[in-house]
Protein backbone atom coordinates (compact mmCIF):
# COMPACT_ATOMS: atom_id res chain seq x y z
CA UNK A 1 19.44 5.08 -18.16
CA UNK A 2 21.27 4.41 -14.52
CA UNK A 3 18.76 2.98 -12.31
CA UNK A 4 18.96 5.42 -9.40
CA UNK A 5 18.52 8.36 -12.27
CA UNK A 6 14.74 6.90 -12.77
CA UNK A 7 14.39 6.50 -8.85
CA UNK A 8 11.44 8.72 -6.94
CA UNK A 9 14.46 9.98 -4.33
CA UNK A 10 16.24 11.36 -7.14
CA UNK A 11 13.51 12.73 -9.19
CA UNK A 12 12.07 14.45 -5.87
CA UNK A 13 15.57 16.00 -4.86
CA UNK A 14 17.31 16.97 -8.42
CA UNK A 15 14.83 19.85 -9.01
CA UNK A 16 15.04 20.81 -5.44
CA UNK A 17 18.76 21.43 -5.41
CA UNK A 18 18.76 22.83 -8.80
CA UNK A 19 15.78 25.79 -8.19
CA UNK A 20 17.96 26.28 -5.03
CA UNK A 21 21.34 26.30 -6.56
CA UNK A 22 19.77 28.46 -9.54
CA UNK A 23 18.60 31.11 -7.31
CA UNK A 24 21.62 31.27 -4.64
CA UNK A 25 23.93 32.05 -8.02
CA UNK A 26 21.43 35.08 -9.21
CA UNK A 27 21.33 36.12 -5.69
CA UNK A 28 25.54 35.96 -5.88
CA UNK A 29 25.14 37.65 -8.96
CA UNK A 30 22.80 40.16 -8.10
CA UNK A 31 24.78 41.15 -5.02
CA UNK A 32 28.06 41.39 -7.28
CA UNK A 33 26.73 43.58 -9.50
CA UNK A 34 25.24 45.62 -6.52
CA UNK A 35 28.64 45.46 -5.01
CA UNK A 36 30.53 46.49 -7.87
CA UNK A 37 28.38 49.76 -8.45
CA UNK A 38 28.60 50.21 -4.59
CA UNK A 39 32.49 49.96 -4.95
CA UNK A 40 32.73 52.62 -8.14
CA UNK A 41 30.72 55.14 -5.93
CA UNK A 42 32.75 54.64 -3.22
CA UNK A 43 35.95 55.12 -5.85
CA UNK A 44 33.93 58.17 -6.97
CA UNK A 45 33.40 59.82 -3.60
CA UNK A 46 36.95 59.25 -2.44
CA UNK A 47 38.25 60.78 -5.69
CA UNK A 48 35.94 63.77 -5.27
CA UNK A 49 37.10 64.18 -1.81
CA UNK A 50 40.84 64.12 -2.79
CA UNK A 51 40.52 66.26 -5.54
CA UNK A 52 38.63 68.77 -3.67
CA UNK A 53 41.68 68.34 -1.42
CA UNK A 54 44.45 69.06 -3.74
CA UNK A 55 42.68 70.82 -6.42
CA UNK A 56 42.23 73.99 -3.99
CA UNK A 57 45.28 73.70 -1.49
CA UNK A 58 48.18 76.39 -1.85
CA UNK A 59 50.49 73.62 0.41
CA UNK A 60 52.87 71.99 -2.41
CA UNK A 61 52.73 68.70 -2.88
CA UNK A 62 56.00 66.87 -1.83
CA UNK A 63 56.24 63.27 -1.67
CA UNK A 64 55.54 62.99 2.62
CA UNK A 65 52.02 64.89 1.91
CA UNK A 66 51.56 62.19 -1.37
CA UNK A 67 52.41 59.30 1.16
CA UNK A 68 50.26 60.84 3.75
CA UNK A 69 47.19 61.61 1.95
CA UNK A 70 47.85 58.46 -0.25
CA UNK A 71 47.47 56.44 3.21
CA UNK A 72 44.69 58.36 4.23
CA UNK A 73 42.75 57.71 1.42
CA UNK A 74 44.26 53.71 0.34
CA UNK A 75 44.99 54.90 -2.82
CA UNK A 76 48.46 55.86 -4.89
CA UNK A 77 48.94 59.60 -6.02
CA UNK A 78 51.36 60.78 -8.34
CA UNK A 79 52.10 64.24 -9.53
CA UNK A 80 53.41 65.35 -12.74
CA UNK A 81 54.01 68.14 -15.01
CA UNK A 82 51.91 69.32 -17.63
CA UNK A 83 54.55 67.46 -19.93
CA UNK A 84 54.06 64.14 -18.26
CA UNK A 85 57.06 64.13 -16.01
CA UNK A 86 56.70 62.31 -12.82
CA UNK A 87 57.71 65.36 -9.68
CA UNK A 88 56.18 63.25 -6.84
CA UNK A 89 54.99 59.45 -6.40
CA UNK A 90 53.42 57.37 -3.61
CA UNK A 91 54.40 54.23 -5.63
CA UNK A 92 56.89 52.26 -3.99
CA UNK A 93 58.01 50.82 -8.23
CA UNK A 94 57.41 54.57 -9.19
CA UNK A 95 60.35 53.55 -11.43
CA UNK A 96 58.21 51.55 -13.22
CA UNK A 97 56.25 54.55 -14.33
CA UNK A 98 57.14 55.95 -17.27
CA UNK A 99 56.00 59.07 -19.27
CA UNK A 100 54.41 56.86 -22.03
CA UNK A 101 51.57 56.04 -19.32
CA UNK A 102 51.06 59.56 -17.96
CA UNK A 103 50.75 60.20 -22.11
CA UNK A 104 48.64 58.16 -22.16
CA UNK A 105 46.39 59.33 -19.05
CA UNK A 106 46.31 62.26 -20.17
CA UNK A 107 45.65 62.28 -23.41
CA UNK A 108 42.08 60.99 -22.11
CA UNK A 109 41.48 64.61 -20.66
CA UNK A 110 40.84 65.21 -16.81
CA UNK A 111 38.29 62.34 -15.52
CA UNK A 112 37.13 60.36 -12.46
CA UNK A 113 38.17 56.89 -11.87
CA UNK A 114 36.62 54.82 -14.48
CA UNK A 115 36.77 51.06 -15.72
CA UNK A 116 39.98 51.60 -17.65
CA UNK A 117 43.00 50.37 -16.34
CA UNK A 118 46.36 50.53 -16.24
CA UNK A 119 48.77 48.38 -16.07
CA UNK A 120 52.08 50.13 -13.65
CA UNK A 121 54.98 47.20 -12.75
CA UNK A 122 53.09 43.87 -11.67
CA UNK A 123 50.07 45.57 -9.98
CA UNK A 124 47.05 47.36 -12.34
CA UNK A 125 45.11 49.83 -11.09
CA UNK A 126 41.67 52.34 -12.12
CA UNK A 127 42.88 56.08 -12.80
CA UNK A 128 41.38 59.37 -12.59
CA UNK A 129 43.02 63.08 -12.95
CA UNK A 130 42.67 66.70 -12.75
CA UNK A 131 45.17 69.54 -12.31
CA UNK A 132 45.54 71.94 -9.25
CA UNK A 133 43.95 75.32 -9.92
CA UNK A 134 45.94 77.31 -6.78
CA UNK A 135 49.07 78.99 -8.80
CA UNK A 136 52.24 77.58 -7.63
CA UNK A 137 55.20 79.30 -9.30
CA UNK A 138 57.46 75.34 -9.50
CA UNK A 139 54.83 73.39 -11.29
CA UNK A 140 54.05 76.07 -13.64
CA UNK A 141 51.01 78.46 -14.95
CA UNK A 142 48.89 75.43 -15.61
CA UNK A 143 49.62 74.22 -11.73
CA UNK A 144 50.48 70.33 -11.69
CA UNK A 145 48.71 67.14 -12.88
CA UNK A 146 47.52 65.22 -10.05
CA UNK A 147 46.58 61.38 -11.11
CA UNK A 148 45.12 59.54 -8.60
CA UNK A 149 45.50 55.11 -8.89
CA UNK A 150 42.94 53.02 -7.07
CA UNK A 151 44.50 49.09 -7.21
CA UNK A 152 42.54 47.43 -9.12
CA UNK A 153 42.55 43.85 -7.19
CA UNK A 154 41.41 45.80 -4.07
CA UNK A 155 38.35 47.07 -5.83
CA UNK A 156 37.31 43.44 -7.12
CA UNK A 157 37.48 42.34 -4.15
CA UNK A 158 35.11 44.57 -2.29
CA UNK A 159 32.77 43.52 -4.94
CA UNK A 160 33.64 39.72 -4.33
CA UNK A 161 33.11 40.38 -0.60
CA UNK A 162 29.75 41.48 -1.57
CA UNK A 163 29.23 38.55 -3.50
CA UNK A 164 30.53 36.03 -1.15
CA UNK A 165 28.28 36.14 1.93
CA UNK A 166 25.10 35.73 -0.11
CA UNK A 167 26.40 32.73 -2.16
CA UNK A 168 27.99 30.92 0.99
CA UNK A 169 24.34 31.43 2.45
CA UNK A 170 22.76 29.95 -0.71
CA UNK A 171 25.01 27.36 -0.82
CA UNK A 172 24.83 26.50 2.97
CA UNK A 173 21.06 26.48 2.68
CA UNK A 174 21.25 24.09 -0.47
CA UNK A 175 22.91 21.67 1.31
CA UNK A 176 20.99 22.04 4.46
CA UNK A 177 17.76 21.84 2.27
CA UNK A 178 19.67 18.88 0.45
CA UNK A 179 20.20 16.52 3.70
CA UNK A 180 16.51 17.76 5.09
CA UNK A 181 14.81 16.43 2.19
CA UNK A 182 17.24 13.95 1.36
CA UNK A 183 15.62 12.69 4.99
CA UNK A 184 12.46 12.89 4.07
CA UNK A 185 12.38 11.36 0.60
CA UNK A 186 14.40 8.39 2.07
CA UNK A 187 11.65 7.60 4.63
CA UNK A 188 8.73 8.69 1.59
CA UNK A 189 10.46 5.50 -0.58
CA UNK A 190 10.89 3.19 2.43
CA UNK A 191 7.35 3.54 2.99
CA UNK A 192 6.19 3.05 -0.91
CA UNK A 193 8.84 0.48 -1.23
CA UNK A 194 6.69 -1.89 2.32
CA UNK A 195 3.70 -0.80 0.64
CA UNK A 196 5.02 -2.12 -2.95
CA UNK A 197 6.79 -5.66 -0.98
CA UNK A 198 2.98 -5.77 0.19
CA UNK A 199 1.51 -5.37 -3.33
CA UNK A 200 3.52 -8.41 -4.94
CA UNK A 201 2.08 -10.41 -1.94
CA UNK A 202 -1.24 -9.47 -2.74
CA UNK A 203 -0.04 -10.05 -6.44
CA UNK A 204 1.05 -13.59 -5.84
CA UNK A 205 -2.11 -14.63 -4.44
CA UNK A 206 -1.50 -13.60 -0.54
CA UNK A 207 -4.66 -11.95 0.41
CA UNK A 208 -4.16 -11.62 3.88
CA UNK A 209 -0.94 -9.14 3.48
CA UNK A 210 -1.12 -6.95 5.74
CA UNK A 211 0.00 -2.79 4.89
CA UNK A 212 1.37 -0.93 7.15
CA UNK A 213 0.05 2.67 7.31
CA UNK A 214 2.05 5.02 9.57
CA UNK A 215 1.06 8.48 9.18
CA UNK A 216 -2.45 9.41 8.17
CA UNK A 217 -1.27 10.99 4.85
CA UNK A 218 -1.67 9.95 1.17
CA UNK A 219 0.34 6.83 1.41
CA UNK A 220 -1.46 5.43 3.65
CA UNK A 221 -4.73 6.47 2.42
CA UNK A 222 -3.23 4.21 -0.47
CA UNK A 223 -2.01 1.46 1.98
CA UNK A 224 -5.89 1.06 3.12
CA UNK A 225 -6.89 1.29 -0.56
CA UNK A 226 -4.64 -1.51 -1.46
CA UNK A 227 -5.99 -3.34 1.94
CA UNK A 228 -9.44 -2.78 0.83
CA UNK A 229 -8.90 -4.27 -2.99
CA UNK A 230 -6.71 -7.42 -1.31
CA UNK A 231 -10.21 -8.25 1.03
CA UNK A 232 -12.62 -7.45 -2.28
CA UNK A 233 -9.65 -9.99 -4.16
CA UNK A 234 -10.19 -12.49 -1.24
CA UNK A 235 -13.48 -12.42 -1.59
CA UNK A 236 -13.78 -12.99 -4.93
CA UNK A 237 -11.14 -15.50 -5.16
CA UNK A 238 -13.37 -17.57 -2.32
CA UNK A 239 -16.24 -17.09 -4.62
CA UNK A 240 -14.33 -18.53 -7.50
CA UNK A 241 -13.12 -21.36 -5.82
CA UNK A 242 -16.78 -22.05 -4.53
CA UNK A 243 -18.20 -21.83 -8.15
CA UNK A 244 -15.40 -23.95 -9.71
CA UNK A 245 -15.74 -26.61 -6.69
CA UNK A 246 -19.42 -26.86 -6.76
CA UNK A 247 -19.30 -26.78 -10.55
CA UNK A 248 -16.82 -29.94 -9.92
CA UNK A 249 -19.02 -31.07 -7.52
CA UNK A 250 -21.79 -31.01 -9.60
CA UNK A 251 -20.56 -33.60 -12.34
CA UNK A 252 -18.75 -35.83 -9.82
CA UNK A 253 -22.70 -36.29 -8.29
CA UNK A 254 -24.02 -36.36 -11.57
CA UNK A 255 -21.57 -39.56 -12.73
CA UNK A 256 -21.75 -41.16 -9.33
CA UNK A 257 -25.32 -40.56 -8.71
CA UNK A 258 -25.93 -41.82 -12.43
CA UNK A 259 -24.15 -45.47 -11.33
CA UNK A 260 -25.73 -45.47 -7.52
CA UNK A 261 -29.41 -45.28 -9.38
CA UNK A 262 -28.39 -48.08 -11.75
CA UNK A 263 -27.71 -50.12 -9.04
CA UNK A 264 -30.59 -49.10 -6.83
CA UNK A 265 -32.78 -50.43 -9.49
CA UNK A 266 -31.68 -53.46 -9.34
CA UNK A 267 -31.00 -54.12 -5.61
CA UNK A 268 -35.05 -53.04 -5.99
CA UNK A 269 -35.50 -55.19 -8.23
CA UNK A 270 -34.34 -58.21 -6.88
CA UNK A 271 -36.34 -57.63 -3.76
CA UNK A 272 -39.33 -57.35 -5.17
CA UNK A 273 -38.93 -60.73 -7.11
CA UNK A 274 -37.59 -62.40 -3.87
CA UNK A 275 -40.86 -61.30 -2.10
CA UNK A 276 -42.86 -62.54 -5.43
CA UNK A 277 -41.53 -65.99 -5.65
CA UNK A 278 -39.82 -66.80 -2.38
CA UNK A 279 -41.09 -69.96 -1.22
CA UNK A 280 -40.67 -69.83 2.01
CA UNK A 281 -42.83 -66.29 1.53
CA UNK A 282 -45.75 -67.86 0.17
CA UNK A 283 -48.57 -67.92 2.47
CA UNK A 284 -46.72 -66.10 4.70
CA UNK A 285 -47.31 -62.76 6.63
CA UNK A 286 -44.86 -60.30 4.47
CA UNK A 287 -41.13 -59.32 5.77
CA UNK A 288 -41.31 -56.33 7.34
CA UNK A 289 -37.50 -56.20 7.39
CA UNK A 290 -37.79 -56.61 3.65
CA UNK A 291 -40.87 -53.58 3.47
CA UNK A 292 -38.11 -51.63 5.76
CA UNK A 293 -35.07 -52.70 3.07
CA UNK A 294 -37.43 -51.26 0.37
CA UNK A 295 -38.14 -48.12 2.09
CA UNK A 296 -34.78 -46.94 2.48
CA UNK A 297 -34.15 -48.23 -1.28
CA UNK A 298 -37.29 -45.02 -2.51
CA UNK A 299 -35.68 -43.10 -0.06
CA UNK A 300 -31.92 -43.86 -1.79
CA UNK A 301 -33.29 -43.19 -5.15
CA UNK A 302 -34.99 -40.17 -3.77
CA UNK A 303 -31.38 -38.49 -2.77
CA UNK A 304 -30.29 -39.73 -6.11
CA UNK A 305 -32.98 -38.33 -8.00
CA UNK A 306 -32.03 -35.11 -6.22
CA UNK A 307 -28.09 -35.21 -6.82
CA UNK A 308 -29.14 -35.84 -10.63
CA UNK A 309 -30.74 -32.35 -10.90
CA UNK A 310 -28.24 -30.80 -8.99
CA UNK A 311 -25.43 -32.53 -11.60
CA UNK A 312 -27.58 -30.98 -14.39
CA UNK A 313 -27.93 -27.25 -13.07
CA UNK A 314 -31.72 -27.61 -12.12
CA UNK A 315 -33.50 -27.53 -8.47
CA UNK A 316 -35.79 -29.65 -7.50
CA UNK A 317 -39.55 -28.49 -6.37
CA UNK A 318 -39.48 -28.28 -2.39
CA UNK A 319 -41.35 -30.75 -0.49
CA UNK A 320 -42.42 -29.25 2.22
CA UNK A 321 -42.30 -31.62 5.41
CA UNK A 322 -42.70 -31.63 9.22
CA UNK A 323 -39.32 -32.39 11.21
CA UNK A 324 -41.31 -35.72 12.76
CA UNK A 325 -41.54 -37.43 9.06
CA UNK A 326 -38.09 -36.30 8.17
CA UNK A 327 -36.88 -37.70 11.83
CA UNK A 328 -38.93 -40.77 10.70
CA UNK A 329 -37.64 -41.31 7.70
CA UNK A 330 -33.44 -41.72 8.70
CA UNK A 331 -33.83 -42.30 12.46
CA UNK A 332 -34.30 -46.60 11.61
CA UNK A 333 -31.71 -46.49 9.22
CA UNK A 334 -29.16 -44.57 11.61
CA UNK A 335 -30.22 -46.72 14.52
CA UNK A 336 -29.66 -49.97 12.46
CA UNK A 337 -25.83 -48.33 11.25
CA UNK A 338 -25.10 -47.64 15.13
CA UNK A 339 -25.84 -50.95 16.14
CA UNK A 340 -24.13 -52.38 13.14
CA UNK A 341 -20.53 -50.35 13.90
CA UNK A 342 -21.41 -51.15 18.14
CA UNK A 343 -21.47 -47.28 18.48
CA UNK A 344 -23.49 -45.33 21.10
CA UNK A 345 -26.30 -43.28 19.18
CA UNK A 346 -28.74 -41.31 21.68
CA UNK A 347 -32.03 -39.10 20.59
CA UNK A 348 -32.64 -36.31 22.18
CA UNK A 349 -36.41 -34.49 20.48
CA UNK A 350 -37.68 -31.36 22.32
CA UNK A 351 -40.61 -28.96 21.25
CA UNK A 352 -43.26 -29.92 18.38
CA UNK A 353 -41.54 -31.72 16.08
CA UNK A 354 -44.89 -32.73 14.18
CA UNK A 355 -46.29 -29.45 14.09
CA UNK A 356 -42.90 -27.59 12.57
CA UNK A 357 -42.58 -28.11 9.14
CA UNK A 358 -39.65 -27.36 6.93
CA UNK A 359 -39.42 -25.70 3.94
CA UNK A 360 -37.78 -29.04 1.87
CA UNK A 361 -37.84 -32.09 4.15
CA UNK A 362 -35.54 -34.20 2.03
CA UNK A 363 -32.67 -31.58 2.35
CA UNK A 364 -33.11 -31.56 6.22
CA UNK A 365 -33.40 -35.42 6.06
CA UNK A 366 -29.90 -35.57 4.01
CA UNK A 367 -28.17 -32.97 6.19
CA UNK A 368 -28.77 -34.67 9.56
CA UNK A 369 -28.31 -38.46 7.97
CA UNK A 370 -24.67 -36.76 6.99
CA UNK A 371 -23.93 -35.69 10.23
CA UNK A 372 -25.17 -38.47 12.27
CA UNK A 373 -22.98 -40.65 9.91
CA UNK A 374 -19.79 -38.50 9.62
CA UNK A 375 -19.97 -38.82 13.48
CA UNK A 376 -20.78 -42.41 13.92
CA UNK A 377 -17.96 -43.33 11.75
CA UNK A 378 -15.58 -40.87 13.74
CA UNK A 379 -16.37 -41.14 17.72
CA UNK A 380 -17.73 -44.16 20.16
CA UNK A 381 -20.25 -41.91 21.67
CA UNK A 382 -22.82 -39.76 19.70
CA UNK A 383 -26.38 -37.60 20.78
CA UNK A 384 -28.45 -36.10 18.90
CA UNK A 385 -30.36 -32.84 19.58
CA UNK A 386 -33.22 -31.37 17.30
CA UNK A 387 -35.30 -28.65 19.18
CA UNK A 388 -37.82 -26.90 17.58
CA UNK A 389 -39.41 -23.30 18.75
CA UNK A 390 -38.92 -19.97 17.06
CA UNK A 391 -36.11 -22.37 14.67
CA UNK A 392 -35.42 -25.50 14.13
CA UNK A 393 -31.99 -26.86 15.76
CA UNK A 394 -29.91 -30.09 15.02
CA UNK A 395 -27.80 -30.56 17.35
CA UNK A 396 -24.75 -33.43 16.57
CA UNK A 397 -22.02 -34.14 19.58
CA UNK A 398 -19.46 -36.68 19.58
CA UNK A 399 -16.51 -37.57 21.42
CA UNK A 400 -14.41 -37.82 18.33
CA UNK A 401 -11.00 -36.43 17.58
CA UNK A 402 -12.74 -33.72 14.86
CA UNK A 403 -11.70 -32.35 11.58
CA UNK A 404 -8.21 -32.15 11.73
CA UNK A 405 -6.78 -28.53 11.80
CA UNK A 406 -5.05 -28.55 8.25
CA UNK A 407 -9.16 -28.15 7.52
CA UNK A 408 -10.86 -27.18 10.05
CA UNK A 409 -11.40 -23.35 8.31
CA UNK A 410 -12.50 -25.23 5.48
CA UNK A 411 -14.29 -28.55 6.04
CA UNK A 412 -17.84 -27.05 4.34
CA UNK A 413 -15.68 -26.42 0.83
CA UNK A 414 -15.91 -28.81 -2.04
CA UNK A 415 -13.18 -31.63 -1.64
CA UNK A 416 -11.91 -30.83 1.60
CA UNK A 417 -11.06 -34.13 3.79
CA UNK A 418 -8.80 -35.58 6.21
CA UNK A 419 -9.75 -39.04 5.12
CA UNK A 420 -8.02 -40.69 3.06
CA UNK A 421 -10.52 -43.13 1.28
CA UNK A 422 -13.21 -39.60 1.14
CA UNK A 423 -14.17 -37.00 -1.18
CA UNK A 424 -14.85 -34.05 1.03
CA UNK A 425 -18.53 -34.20 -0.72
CA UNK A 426 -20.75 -34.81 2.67
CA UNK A 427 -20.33 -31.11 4.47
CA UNK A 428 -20.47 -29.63 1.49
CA UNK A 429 -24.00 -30.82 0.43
CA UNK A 430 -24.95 -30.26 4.53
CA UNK A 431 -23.98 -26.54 3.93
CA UNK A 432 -25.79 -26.26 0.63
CA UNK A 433 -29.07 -28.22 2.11
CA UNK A 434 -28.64 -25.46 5.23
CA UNK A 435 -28.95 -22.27 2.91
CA UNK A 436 -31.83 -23.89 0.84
CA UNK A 437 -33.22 -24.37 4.29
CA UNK A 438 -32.89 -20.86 4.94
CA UNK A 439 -30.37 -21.94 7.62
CA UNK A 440 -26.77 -22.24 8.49
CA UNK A 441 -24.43 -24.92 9.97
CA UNK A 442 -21.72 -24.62 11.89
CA UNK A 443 -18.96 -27.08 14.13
CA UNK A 444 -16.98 -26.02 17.43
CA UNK A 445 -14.79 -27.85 19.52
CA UNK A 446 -14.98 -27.91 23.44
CA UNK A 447 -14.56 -30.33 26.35
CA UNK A 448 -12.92 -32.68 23.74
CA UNK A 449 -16.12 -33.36 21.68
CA UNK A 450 -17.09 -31.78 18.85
CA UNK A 451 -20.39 -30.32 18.10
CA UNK A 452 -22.01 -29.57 14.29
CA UNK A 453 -25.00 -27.61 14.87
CA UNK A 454 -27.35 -27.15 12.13
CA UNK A 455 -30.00 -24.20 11.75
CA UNK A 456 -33.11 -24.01 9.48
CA UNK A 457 -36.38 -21.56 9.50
CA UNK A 458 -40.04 -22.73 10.29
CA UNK A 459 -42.71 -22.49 7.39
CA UNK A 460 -46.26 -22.98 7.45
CA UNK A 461 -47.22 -26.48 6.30
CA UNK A 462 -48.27 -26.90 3.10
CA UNK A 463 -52.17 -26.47 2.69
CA UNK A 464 -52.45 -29.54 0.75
CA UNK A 465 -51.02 -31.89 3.35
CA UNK A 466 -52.88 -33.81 5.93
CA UNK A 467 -51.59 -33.23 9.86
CA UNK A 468 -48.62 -35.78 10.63
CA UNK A 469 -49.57 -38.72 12.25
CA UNK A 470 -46.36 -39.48 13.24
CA UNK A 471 -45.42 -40.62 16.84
CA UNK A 472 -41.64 -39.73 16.62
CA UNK A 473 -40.82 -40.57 20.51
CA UNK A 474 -38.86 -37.87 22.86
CA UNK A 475 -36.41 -40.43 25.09
């Protein structure tokens, strides 16, 4: 089947054109029939009249009255003898008629014009007849025949006539009708042709396709619906990249975090035996720089521990801890890194950071230890912020260049880096350590530094715990 036969344009516009078409031919036909009967009463009244003429006039009828009367009435008149011979004619091929036709007139008996017809020379014509009834001495006792020819093309075309306005009308409105909707159907499959270029966008995995709507009518109540399921496909599509990236994530920490512990034990290890059998050690005040190495070590296997049960689909219990031990715990360790790489690191502690307590403190220890770092190794110049009132808020500005803008709408996704020696691992676990925080993170750029800033929600401290005794300094 031709392609434009199966197209919406011609499916719309056949049925159109053929109920018009349809009903413009019964309305020809209708007015030819009406026409037709019109034109055989007309044939009947004139015959009427010119029989009532002749049939009761004492004039005789010569062949100037037959031409008058004949031109009077646009018809032909002939008059005969009771024997069928022709006395008088208005036919101009009157030689043409013979007595054989008047025979056969006749033999029909007197009648009005009917459908019969007769063919006289090249022309055929309806007949009626009747005889005078004044008594004329030259025609006879009988008086004369009088047979009275209508032509019979004239009469069909009255009737065509009839016929002829009302079908030009149909057919003029048919077309008119035709181009209107031929119009309108054109601009009905431009429209569902955009909205269907917009559907194989959305199809091929472009959720942000935009549909055009135009009128407020059913198309584009569809365009919106199509709009609507390409957002609901974004959505999930984000959702399935999140699961499948922090599924990914998930066993990449599990295998690295499996090696890190392995060798945390023994760096552990073999501090522990140094301290033990050191000489230089014996007798000697301990190494606080080794107690500090050793620290950080439990703290290590801590994160590790923690990356373990994430790798394995479980959660660790939350710790709950005030913002002054978590600051505590990383602040040496990030100082030590900063003065290692000769970078700038500045403190900045406003509000009670020993009496706000967190709902996990090793996630909000991890979180700002990844941003501090991320920006150490990125800018010269880097401060700190961490205010605590109705929230708690981390604060992280450095003069760095920032995530580069191939990812800056994605740098808290699984994976996502500009560097080329990373793993796009560090934001991500910031993000997740914000929303088990009950918090969010965020970055902006402005004034050529770049800010992370890094929400989470005050709890109660834990009934168990003693007050913090910590003397985390505000510079």
């Amino acid at each position: 089947m031709p392609a434009w036969f199966q197209s919406l344009r011609f499916r719309l516009l056949l049925p159109i054109v053929v109920v018009s078409l349809i009903a413009s031919i019964a309305v020809a036909a209708a007015s030819y029939a009406l026409g037709d009967r019109w034109t055989a009463d007309q044939l009947d009244s004139r015959y009427e009249a010119i029989e009532a003429t002749l049939s009761e006039g004492s004039f005789p009828v010569n062949r100037q009255i037959l031409r008058s009367l004949a031109q009077l009435t646009d018809t032909d008149l002939i008059a005969a003898r009771n024997d069928g011979q022709v006395v008088q004619s208005s036919l101009d091929d009157s030689a043409s008629l013979s007595a054989s036709h008047l025979a056969d007139i006749m033999d029909q008996g007197p009648q009005p014009p009917t459908r019969r017809v007769i063919t006289i020379g090249d022309h055929r014509f309806r007949y009626g007849w009747f005889r005078r009834k004044s008594n004329v001495s030259r025609y006879g006792d009988d008086g004369p025949v009088v047979v009275v020819l209508f032509n019979d093309e004239k009469v069909r075309s009255a009737s065509l006539r009839a016929a002829g306005l009302p079908l030009a009308t149909g057919l003029s409105t048919v077309v008119l009708l035709g181009s209107i909707m031929l119009g309108l159907t054109g601009r009905l499959v431009r429209r569902l042709s955009m909205l269907r270029r917009q559907v194989d966008r959305v199809a091929e995995g472009h959720f942000d396709a935009k549909v055009p709507l135009g009128e407020q009518d059913e198309i584009a109540m569809l365009g919106i619906a199509v709009s609507r399921m390409a957002h609901q496909l974004s959505q999930m599509w984000q959702s399935i990249h999140r699961q499948q990236g922090q599924k990914l994530l998930h066993q990449v920490a599990g295998g690295l975090a499996h090696q890190l512990r392995n060798s945390l034990t023994g760096a552990t290890m073999a501090i522990q035996i140094h301290q033990r059998e050191c000489p230089a050690a014996k007798n000697a005040a301990p190494d606080e720089s080794l107690n500090v190495a050793l620290n950080q070590l439990a703290q290590t296997e801590a994160h590790v521990r923690r990356l373990l049960q994430v790798a394995s689909g479980k959660q660790e219990a939350d710790q709950r801890q005030s913002v002054a031990d978590c600051l505590d715990d990383i602040r040496p360790t990030l100082d030590a890194t900063a003065s290692h790489w000769r970078k700038k690191l500045d403190w900045q502690i406003t509000g009670d950071v020993a009496g706000s307590w967190v709902a996990d403190g090793p996630s909000l220890a991890s979180a700002i230890a990844n941003l501090v770092l991320n920006a150490i190794e990125a800018a010269e110049s880097v401060q700190v912020r961490v205010t605590c009132g109705d929230t708690i808020q981390v604060d992280v500005i450095d003069d760095g260049p920032g995530p580069t803008p191939q990812v800056a709408d994605n740098v808290f996704e699984p994976f996502v880096t500009s560097k080329p020696e990373g793993l796009g691992l560090g934001l991500p676990l910031v993000a997740r350590s914000a929303r088990r925080l009950g918090g969010s993170v965020e970055w902006t750029r402005e004034n050529d530094r770049t800010r992370f800033t890094l929400v989470a929600e005050i709890t109660p401290p834990s009934e168990s715990a003693p007050p913090s005794s910590s003397s985390t300094p505000s510079p």
